[in-house]
C-alpha atoms as a PDB file:
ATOM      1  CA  UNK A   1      11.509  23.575 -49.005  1.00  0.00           C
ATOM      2  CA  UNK A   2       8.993  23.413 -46.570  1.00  0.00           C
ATOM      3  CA  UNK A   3       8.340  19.822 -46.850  1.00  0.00           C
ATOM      4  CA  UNK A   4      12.031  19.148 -46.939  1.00  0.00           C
ATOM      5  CA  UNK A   5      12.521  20.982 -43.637  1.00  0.00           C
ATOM      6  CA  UNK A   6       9.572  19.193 -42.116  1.00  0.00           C
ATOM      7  CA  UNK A   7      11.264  15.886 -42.670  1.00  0.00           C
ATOM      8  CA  UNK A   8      14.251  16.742 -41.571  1.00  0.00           C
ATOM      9  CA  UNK A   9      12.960  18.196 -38.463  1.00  0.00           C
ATOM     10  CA  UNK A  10      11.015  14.898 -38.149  1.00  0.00           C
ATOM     11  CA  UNK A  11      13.987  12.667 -38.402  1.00  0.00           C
ATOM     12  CA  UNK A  12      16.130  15.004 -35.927  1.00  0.00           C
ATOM     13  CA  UNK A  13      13.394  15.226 -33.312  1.00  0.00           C
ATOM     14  CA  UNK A  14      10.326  13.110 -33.549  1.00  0.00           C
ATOM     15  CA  UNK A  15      12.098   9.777 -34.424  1.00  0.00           C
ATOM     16  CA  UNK A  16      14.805   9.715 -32.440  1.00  0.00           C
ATOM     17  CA  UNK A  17      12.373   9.688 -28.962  1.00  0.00           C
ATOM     18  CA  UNK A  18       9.861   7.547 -30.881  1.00  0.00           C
ATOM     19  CA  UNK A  19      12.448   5.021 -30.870  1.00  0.00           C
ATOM     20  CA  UNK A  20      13.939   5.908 -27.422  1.00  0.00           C
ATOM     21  CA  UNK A  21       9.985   6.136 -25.840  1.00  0.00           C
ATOM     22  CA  UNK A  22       8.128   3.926 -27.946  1.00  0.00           C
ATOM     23  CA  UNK A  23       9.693   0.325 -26.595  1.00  0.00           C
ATOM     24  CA  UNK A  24       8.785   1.351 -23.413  1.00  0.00           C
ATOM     25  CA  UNK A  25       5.019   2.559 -24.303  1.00  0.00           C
ATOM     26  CA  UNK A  26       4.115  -0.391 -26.125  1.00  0.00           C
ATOM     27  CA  UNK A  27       5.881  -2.390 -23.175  1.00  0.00           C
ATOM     28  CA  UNK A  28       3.150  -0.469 -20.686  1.00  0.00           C
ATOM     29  CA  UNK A  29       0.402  -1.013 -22.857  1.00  0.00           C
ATOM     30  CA  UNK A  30       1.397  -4.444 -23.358  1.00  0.00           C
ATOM     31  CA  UNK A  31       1.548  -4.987 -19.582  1.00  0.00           C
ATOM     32  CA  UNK A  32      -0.563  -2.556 -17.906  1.00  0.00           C
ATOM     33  CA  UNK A  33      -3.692  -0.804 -20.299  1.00  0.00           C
ATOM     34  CA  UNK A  34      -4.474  -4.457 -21.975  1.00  0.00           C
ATOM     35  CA  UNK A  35      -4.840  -6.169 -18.682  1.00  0.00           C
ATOM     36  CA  UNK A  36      -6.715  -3.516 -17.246  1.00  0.00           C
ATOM     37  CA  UNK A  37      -9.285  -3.329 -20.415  1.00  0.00           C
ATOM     38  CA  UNK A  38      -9.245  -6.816 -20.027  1.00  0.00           C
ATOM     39  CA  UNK A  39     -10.678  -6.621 -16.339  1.00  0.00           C
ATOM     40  CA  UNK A  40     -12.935  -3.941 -16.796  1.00  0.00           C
ATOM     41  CA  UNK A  41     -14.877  -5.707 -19.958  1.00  0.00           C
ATOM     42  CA  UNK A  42     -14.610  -8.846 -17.833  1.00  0.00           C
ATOM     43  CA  UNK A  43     -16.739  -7.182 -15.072  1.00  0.00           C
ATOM     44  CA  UNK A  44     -19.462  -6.536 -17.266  1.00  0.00           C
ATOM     45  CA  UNK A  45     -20.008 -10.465 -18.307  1.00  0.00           C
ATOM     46  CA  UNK A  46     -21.541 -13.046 -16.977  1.00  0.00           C
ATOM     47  CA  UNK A  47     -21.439 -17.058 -16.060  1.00  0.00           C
ATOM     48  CA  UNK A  48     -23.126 -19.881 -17.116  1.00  0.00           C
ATOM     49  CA  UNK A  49     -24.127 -22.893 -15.081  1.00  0.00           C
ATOM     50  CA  UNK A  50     -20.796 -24.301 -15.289  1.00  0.00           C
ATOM     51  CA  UNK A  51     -19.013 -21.095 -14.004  1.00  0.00           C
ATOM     52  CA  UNK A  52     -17.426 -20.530 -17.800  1.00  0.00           C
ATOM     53  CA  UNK A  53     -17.334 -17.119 -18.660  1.00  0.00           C
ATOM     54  CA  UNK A  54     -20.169 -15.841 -21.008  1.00  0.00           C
ATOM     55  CA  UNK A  55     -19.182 -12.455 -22.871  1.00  0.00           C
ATOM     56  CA  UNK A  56     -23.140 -11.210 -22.790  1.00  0.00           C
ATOM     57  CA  UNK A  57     -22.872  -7.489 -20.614  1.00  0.00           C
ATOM     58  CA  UNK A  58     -24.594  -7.424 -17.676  1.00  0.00           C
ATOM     59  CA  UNK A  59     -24.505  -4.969 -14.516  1.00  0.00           C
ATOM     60  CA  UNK A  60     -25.880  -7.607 -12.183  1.00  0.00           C
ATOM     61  CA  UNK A  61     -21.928  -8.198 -10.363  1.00  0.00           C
ATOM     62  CA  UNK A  62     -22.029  -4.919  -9.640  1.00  0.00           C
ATOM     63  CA  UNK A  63     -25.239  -5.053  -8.078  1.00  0.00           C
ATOM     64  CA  UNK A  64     -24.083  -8.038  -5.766  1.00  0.00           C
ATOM     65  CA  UNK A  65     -21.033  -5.805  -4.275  1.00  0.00           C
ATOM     66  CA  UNK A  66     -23.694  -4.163  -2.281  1.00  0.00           C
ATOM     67  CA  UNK A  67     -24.434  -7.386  -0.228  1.00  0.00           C
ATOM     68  CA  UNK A  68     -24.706  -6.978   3.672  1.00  0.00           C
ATOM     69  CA  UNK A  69     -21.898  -9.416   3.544  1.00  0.00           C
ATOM     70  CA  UNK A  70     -19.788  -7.432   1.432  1.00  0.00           C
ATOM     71  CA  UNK A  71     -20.628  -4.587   2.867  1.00  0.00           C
ATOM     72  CA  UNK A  72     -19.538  -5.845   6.646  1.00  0.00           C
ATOM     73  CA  UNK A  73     -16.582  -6.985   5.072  1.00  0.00           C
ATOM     74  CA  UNK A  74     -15.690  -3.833   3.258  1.00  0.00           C
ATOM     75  CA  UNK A  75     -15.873  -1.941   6.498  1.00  0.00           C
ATOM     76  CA  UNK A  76     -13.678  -4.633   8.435  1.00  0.00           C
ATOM     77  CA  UNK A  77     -11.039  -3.922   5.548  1.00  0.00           C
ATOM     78  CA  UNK A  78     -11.327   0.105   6.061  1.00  0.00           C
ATOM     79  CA  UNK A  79     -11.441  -0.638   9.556  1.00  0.00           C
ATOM     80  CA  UNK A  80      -8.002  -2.437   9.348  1.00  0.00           C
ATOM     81  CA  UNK A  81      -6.173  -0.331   6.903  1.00  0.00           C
ATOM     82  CA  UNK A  82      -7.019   2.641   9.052  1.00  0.00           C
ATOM     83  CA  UNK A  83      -5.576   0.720  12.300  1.00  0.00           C
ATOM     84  CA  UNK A  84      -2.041  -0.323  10.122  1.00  0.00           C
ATOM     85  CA  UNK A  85      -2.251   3.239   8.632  1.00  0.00           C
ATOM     86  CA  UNK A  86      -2.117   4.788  12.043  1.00  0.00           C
ATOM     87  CA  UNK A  87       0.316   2.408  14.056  1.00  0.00           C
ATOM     88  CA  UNK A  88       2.930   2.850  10.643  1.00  0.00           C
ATOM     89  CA  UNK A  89       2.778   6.940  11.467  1.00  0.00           C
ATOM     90  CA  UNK A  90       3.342   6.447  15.160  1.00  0.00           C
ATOM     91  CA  UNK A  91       6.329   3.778  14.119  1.00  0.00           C
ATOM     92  CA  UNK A  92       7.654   5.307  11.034  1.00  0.00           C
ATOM     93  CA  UNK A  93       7.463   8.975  12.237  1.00  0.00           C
ATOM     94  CA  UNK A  94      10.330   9.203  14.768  1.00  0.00           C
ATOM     95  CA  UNK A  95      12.058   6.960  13.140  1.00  0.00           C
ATOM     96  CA  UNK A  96      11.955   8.787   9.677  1.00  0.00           C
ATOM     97  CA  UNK A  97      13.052  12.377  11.822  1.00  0.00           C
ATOM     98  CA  UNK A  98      15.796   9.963  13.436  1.00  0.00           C
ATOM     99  CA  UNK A  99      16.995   9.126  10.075  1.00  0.00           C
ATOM    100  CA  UNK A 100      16.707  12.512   8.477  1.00  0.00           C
ATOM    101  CA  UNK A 101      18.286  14.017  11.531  1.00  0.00           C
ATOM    102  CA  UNK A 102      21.361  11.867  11.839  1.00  0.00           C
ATOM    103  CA  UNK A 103      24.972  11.980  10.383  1.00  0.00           C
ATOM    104  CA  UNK A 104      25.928  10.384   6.926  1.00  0.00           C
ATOM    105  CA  UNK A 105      26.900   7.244   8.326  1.00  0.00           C
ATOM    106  CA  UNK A 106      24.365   6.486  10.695  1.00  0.00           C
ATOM    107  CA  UNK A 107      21.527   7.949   8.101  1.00  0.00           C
ATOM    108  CA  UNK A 108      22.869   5.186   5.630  1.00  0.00           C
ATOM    109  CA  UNK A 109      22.710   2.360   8.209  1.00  0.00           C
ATOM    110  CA  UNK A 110      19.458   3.407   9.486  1.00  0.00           C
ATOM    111  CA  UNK A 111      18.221   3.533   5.675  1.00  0.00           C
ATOM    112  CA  UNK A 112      20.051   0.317   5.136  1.00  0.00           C
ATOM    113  CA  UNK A 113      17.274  -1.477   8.036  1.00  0.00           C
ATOM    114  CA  UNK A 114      14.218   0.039   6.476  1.00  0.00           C
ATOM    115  CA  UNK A 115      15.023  -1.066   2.633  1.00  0.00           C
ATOM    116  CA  UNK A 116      16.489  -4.594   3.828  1.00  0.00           C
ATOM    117  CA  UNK A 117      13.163  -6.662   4.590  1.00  0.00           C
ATOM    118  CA  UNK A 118      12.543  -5.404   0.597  1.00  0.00           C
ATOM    119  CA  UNK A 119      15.284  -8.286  -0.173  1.00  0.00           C
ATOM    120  CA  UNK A 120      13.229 -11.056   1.440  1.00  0.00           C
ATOM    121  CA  UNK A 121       9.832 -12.149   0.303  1.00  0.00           C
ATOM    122  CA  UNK A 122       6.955 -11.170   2.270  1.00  0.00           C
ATOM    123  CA  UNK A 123       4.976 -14.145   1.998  1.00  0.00           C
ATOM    124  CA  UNK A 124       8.195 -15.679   4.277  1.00  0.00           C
ATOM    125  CA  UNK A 125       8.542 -13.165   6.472  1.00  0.00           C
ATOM    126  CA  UNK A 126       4.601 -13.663   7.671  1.00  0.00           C
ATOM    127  CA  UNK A 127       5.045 -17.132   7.903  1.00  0.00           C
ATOM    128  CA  UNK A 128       7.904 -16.348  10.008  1.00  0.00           C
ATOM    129  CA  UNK A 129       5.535 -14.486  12.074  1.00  0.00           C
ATOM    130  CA  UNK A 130       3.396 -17.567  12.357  1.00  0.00           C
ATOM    131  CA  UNK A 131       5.585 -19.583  13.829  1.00  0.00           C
ATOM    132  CA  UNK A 132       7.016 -16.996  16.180  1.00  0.00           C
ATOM    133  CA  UNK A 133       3.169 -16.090  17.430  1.00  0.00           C
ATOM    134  CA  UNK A 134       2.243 -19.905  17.231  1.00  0.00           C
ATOM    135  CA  UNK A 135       0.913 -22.171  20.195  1.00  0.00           C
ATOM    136  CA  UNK A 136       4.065 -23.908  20.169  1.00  0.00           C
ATOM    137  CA  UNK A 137       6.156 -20.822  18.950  1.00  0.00           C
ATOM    138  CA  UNK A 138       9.199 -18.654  20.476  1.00  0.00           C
ATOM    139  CA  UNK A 139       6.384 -16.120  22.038  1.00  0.00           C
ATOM    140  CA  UNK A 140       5.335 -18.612  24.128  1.00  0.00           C
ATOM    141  CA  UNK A 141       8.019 -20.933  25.059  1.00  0.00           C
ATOM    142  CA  UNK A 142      10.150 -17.882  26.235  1.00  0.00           C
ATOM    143  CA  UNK A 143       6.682 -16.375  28.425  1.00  0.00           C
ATOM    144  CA  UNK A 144       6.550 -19.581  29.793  1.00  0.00           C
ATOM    145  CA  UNK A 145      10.136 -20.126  30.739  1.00  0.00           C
ATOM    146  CA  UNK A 146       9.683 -16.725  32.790  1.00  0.00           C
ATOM    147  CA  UNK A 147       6.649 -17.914  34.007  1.00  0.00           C
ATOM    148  CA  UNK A 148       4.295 -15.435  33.005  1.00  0.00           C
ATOM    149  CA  UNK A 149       1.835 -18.156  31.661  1.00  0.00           C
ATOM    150  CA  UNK A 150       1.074 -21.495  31.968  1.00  0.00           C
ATOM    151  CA  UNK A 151      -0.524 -22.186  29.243  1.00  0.00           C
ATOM    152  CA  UNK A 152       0.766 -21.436  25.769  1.00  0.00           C
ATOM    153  CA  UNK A 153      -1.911 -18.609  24.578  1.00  0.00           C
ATOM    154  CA  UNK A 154      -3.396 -18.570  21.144  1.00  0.00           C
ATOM    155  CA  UNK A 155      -2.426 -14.765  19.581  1.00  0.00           C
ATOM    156  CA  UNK A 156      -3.235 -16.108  16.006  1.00  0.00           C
ATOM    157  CA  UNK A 157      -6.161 -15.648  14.287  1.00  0.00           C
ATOM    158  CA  UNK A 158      -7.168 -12.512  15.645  1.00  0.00           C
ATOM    159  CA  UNK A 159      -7.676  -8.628  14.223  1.00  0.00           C
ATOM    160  CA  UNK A 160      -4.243  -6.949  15.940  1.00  0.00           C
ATOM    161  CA  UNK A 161      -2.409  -9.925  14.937  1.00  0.00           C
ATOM    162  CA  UNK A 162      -3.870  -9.432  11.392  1.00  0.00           C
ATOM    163  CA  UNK A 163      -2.418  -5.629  11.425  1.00  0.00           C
ATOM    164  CA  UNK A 164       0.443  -6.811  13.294  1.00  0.00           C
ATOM    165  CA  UNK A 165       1.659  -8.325   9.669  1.00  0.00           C
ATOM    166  CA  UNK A 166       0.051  -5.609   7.775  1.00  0.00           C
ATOM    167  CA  UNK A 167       2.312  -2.914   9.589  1.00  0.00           C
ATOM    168  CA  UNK A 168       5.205  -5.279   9.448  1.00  0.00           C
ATOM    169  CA  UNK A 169       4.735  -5.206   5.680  1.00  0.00           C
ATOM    170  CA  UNK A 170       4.396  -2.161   5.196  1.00  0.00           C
ATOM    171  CA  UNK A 171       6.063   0.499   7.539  1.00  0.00           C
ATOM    172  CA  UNK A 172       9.130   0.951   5.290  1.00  0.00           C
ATOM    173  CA  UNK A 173       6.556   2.522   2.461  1.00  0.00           C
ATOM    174  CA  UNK A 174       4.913   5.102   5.179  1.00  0.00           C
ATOM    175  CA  UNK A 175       8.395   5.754   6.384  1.00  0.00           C
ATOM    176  CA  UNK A 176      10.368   6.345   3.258  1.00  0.00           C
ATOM    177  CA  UNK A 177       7.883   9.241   1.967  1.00  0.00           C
ATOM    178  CA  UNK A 178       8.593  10.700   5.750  1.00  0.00           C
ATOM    179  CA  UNK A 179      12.150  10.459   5.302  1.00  0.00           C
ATOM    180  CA  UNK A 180      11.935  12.319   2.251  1.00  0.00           C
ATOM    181  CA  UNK A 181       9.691  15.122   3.648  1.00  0.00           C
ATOM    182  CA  UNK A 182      11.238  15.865   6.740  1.00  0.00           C
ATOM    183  CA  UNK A 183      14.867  15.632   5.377  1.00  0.00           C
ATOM    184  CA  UNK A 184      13.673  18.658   2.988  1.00  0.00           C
ATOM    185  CA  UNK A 185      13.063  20.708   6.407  1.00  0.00           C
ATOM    186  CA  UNK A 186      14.508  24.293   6.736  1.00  0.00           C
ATOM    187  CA  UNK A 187      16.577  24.479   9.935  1.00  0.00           C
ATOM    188  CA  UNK A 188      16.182  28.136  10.460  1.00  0.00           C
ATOM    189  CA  UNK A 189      12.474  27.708  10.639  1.00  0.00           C
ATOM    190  CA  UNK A 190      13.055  25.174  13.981  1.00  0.00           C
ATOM    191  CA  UNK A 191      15.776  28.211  14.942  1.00  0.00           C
ATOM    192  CA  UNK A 192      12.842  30.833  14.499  1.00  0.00           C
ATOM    193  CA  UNK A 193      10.605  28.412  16.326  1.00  0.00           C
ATOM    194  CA  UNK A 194      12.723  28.055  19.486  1.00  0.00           C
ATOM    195  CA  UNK A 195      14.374  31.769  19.428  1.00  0.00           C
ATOM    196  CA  UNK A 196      10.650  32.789  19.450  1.00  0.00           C
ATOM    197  CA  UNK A 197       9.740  31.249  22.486  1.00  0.00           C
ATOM    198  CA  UNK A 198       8.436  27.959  21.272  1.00  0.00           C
ATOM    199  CA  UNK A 199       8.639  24.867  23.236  1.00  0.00           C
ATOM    200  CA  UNK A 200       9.482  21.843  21.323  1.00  0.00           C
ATOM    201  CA  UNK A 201       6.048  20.003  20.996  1.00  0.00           C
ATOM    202  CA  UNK A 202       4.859  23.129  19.578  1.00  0.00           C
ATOM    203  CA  UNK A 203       7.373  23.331  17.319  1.00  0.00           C
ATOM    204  CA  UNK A 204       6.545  20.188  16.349  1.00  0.00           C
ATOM    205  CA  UNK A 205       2.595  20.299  16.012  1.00  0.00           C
ATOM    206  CA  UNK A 206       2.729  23.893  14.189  1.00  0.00           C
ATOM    207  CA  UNK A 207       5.808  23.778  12.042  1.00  0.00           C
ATOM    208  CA  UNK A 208       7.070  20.588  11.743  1.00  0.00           C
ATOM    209  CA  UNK A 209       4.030  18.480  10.981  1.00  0.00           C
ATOM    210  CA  UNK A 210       2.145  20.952   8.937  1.00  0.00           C
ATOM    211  CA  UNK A 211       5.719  20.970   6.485  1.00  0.00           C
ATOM    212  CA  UNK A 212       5.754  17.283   6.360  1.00  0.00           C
ATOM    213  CA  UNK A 213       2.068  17.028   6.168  1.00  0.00           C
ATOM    214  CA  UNK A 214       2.869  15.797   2.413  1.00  0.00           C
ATOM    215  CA  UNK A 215       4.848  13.302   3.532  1.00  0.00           C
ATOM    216  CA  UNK A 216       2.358  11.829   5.670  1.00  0.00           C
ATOM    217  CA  UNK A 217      -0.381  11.910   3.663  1.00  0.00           C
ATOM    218  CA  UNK A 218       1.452  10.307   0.456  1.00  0.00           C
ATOM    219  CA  UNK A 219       2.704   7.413   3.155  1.00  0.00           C
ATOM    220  CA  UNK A 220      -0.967   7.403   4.262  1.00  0.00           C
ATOM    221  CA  UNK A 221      -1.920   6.194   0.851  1.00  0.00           C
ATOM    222  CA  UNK A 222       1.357   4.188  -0.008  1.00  0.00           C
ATOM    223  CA  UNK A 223      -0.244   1.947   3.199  1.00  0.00           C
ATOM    224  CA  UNK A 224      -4.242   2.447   2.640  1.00  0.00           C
ATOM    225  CA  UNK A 225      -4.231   0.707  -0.349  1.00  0.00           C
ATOM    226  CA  UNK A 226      -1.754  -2.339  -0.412  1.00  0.00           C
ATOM    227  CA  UNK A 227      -3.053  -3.370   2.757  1.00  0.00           C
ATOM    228  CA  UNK A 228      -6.842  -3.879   1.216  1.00  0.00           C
ATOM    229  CA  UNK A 229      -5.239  -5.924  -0.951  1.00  0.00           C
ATOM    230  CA  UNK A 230      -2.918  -8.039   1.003  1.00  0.00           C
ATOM    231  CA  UNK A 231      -5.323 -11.327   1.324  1.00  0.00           C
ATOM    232  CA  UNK A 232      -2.224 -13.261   2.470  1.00  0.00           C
ATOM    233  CA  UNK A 233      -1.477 -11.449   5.023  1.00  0.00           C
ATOM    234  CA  UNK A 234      -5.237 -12.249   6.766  1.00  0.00           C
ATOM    235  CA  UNK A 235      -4.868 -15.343   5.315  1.00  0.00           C
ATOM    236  CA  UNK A 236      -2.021 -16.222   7.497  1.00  0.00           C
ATOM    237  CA  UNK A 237      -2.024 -14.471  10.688  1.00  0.00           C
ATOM    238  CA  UNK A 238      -6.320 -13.830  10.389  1.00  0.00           C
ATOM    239  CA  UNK A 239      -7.413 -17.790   9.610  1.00  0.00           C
ATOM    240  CA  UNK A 240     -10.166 -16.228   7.652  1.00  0.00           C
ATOM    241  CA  UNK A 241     -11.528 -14.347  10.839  1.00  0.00           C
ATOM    242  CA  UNK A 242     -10.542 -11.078   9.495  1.00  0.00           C
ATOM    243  CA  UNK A 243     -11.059 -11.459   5.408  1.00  0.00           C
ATOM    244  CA  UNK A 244     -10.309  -7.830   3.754  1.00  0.00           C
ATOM    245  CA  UNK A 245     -11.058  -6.774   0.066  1.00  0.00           C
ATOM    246  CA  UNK A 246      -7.892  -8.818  -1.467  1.00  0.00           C
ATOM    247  CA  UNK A 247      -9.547 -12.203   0.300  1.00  0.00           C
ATOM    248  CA  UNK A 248     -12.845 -11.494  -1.488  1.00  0.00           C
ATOM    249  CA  UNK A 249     -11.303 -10.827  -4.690  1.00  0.00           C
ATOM    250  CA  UNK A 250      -8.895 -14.073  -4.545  1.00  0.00           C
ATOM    251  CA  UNK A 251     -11.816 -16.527  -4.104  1.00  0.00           C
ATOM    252  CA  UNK A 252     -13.908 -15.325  -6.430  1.00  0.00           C
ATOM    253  CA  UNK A 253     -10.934 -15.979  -9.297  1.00  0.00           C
ATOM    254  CA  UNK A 254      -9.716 -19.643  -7.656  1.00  0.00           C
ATOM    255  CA  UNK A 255     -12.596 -20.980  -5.273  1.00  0.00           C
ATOM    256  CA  UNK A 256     -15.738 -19.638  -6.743  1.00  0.00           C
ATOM    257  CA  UNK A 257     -14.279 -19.316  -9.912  1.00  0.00           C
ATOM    258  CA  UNK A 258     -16.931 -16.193 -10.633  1.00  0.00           C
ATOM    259  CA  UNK A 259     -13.867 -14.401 -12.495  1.00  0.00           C
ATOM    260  CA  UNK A 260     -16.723 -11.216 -13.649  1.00  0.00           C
ATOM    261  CA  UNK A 261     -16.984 -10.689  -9.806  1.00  0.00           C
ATOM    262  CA  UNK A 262     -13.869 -10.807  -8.828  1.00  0.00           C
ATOM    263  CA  UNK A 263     -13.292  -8.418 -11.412  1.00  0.00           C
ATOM    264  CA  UNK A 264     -16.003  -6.072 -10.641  1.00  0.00           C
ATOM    265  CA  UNK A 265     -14.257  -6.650  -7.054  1.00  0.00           C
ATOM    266  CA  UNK A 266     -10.947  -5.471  -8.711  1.00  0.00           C
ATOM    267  CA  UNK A 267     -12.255  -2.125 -10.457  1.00  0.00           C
ATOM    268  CA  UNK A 268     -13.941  -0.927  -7.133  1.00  0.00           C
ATOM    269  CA  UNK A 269     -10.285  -1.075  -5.840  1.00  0.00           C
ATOM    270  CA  UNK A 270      -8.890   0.525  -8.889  1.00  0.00           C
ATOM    271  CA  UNK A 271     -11.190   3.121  -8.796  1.00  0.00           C
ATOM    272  CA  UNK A 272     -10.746   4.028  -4.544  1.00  0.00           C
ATOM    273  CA  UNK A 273      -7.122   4.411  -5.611  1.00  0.00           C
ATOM    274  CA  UNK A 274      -8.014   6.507  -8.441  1.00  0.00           C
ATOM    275  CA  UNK A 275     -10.271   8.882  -6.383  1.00  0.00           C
ATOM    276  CA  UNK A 276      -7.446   8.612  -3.035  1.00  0.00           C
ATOM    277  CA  UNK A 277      -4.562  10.043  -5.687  1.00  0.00           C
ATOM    278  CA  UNK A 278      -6.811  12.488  -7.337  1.00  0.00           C
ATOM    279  CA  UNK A 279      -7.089  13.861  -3.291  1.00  0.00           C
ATOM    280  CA  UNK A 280      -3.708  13.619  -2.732  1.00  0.00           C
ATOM    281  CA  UNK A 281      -2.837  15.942  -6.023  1.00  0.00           C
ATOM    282  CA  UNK A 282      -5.788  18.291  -5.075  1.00  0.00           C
ATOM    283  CA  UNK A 283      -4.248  18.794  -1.837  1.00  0.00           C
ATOM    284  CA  UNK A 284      -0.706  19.940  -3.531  1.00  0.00           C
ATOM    285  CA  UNK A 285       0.817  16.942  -3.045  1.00  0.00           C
ATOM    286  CA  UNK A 286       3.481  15.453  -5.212  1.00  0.00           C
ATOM    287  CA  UNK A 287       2.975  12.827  -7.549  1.00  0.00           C
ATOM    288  CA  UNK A 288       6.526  11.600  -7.286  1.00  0.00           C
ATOM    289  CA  UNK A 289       6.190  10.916  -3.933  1.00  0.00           C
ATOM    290  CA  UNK A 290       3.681   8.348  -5.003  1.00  0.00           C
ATOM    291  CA  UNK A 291       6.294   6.958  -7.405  1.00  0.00           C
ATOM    292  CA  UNK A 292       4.064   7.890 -10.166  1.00  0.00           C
END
């Protein structure tokens, strides 16, 4: 009877969400464990005089990663991340309390602007930037028309205009994790604040930011990361003057064709994230803000 019952509970339970879950599993494993096994064992090979992978183990790629080159460039790419981190809370803060703060219809429009550039590739949209910040752009026909310059000025290739696209890219992921955190805001506690004797900005500095402090951090990471990895953005706007983490990683899979590198490269990344996530959970933050 036992075994009977142990079937049937099988059937009713277990096989029903092994058929419901297990598409989906193999789908991830397929997609997302393979590769990354795939990366990890390639870090640990090596290449042979005519840059073909050799599947001996080695540690020497990690080794290299502590280059002074690398390292200059590694602290360029904090360097910038922290900058587009930064400017996306000053930009994406109001405008996230704006949203959370206004009526249905406006909150719908407002959260219509921040999820449309999603419907647009990015790659375009920088090289829309290009030719707006270009020699011979908009930017500089319209200073030069008022007569603020003669001379058409060169704002390419330079570190702001570098996190100029990285913010442009990626503002509506700092601000979206705001929106959520300050729209879950208890009124009463801004009524307490101000019936207390509070004035606004310290309302806002000891009750407001400390209860969205989630919000900022999991937008803080949501921006952090991508933008070490977004080698087309200095790519375009930077000319190569401002190479981050992604740029390194790109040329080592298509230029210098060192793919072990490139993936030793590509686990140091994977790991940071690991280690920034495993902070942001330590800290009581909330993993679905992370979309995780």
């Amino acid at each position: 009877m036992k075994k009977k019952r142990s079937k049937h509970e099988f059937r009713a339970n277990t096989l029903p969400a092994m058929v419901t879950v297990g598409p989906m599993v193999l789908l991830l494993i397929f997609l997302v464990v393979a590769p990354l096994i795939f990366v990890a064992v390639m870090s640990f090979c090596q290449t042979d005089q005519y840059y073909n992978v050799v599947y001996k183990f080695t540690a020497e790629n990690y080794s290299k990663l502590i280059s002074p080159d690398y390292l200059k460039i590694y602290g360029q790419s904090i360097l910038i991340a922290l900058l587009t981190t930064i400017v996306c809370i000053i930009i994406g803060y109001p405008f996230a309390y704006i949203i959370a703060r206004c009526k249905s219809k406006k909150k719908k429009l407002l959260y219509m602007l921040v999820i449309v550039p999603f419907w647009t590739n990015s790659l375009i949209r920088i090289y829309g930037w290009r030719t707006f910040l270009g020699s011979n752009g908009w930017l500089n026909s319209v200073l030069q028309n008022l007569h603020i310059i003669k001379e058409p000025v060169d704002f390419l290739y330079k570190t702001g205009t570098t996190v100029l696209g990285m913010v442009y890219c990626l503002i509506p992921f700092m601000i979206l994790p705001l929106y959520t955190a300050i729209e879950k805001l208890d009124g009463s506690l801004l009524e307490a604040s101000s019936d207390l004797g509070a004035k606004p900005y310290k309302t806002f500095l000891e009750v407001i930011i400390p209860l969205t402090s989630g919000g900022i951090f999991s937008g803080s990471i949501m921006v952090f990361i991508p933008c070490l990895g977004y080698f087309f953005v200095s790519n375009i706007l930077g000319g190569g003057n401002t190479d981050m983490i992604g740029n390194l990683i790109e040329r080592q899979f298509k230029s210098a064709n060192n793919w072990p590198l490139g993936a030793a490269l590509s686990i140091i990344l994977i790991v940071v994230t690991l280690i920034l996530v495993k902070i942001y959970q330590k800290l009581g933050g909330d993993m679905e803000d992370l979309g995780v």
